[in-house]
Protein backbone atom coordinates (compact mmCIF):
# COMPACT_ATOMS: atom_id res chain seq x y z
CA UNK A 1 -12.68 -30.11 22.68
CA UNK A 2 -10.59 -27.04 23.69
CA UNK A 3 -9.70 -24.99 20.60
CA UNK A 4 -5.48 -24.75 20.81
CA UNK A 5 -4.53 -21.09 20.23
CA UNK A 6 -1.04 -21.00 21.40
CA UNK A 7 -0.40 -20.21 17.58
CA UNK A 8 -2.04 -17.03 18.17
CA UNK A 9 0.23 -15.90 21.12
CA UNK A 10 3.66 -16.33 19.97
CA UNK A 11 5.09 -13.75 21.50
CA UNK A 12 3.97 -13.94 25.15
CA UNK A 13 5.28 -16.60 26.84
CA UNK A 14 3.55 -15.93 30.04
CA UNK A 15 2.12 -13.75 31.62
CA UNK A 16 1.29 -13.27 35.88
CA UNK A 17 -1.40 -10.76 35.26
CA UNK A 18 -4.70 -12.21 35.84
CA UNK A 19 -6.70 -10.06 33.67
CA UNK A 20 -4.00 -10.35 30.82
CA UNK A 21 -5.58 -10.51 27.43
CA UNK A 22 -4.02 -12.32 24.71
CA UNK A 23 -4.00 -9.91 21.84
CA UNK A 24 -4.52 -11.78 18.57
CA UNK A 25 -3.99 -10.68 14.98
CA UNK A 26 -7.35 -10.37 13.83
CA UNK A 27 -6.39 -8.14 11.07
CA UNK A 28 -9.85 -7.29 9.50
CA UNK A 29 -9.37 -6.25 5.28
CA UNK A 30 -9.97 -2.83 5.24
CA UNK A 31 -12.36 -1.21 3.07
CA UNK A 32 -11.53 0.73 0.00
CA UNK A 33 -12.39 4.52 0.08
CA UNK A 34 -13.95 6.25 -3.10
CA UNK A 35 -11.54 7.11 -5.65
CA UNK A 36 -12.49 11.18 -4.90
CA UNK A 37 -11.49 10.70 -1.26
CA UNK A 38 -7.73 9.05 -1.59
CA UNK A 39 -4.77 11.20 -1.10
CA UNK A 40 -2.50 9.66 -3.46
CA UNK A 41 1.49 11.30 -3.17
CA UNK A 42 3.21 10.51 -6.63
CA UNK A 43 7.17 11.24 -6.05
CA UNK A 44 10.54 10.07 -7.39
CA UNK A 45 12.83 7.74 -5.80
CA UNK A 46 16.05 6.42 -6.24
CA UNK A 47 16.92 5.43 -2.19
CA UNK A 48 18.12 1.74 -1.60
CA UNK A 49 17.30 1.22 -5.39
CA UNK A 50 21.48 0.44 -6.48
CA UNK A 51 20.66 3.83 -8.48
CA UNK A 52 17.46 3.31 -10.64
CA UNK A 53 14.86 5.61 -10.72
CA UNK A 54 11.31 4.71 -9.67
CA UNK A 55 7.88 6.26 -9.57
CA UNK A 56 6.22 5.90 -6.26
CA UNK A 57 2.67 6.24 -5.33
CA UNK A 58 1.83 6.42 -1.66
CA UNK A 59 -1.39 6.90 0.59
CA UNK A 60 -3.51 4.30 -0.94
CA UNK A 61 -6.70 3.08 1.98
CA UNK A 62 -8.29 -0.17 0.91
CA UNK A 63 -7.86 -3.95 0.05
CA UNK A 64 -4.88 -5.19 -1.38
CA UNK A 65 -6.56 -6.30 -4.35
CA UNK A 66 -7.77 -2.75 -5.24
CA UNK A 67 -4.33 -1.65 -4.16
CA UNK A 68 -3.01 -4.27 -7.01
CA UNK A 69 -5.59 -3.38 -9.57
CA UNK A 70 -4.47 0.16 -9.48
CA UNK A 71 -0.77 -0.61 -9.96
CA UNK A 72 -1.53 -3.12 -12.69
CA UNK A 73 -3.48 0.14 -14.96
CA UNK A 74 -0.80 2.61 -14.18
CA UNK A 75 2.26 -0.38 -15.07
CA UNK A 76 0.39 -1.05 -18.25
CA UNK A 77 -0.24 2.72 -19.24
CA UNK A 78 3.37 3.38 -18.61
CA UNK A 79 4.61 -0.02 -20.17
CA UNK A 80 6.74 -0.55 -17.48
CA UNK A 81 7.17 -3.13 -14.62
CA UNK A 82 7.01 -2.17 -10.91
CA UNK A 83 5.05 -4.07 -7.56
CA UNK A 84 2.04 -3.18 -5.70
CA UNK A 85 2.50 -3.82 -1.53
CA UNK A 86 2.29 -2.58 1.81
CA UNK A 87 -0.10 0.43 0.34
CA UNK A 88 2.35 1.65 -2.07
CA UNK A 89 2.48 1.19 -5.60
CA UNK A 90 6.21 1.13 -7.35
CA UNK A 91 6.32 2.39 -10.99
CA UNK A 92 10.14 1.57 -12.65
CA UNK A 93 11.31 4.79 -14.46
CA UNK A 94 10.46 8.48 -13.82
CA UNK A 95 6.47 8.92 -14.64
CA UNK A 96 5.60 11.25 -11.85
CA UNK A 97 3.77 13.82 -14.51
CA UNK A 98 1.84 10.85 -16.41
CA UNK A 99 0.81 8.85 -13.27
CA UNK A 100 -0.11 12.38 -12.06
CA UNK A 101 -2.26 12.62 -15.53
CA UNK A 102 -3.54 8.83 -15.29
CA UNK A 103 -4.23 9.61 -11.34
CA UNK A 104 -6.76 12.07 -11.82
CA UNK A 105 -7.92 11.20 -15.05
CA UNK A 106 -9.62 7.75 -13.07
CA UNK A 107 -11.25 9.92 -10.73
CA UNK A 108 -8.75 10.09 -8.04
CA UNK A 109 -8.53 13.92 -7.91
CA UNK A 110 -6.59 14.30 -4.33
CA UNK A 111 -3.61 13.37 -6.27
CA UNK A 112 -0.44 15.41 -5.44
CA UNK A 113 3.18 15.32 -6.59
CA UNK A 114 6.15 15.46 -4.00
CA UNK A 115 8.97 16.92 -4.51
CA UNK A 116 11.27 16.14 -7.17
């Protein structure tokens, strides 16, 4: 039985070429680098926010469970709320100095502040 994969090919309808490839999302869960080797960029923003401050962490390289662990520890140290998606992790409030602190603390010691 042919396996139906038009699923996978949305967004060609069709295609002349005879050596076309369908391209398939075969996105493959990255793995997560050692906490020594992230470059983690802690800065302040308050862009498309209606005006509330946040603390947002940035360059994160692994699985999005990892990702989420991280931004659980640094919510609960801070006792704030916030999300952790799309390799960034959103802190509500201004922490940039004591996610900084946290940051390196847990090992991850290519930790820099931007701006702000």
């Amino acid at each position: 039985m042919k396996k139906n994969d038009w699923k996978d090919r949305l967004n060609i309808v069709y295609s002349t070429n005879p050596d076309f490839g369908y391209e398939t999302d075969d996105n493959k869960e990255q793995t997560t680098l050692d906490k020594a080797k992230q470059n983690l960029r802690v800065s302040i923003d308050k862009k498309n926010r209606g005006g509330k401050v946040v603390t947002l962490i940035t360059g994160f390289i692994g699985t999005d469970n990892d990702l989420k662990e991280l931004g659980k520890l640094l919510k609960s140290k801070c006792g704030v709320g916030g999300s952790a998606k799309d390799g960034e992790i959103i802190v509500q409030g201004d922490f940039k100095t004591k996610i900084i602190e946290l940051l390196v603390k847990e090992g991850y010691t290519k930790t820099k502040g931007i701006g702000g």
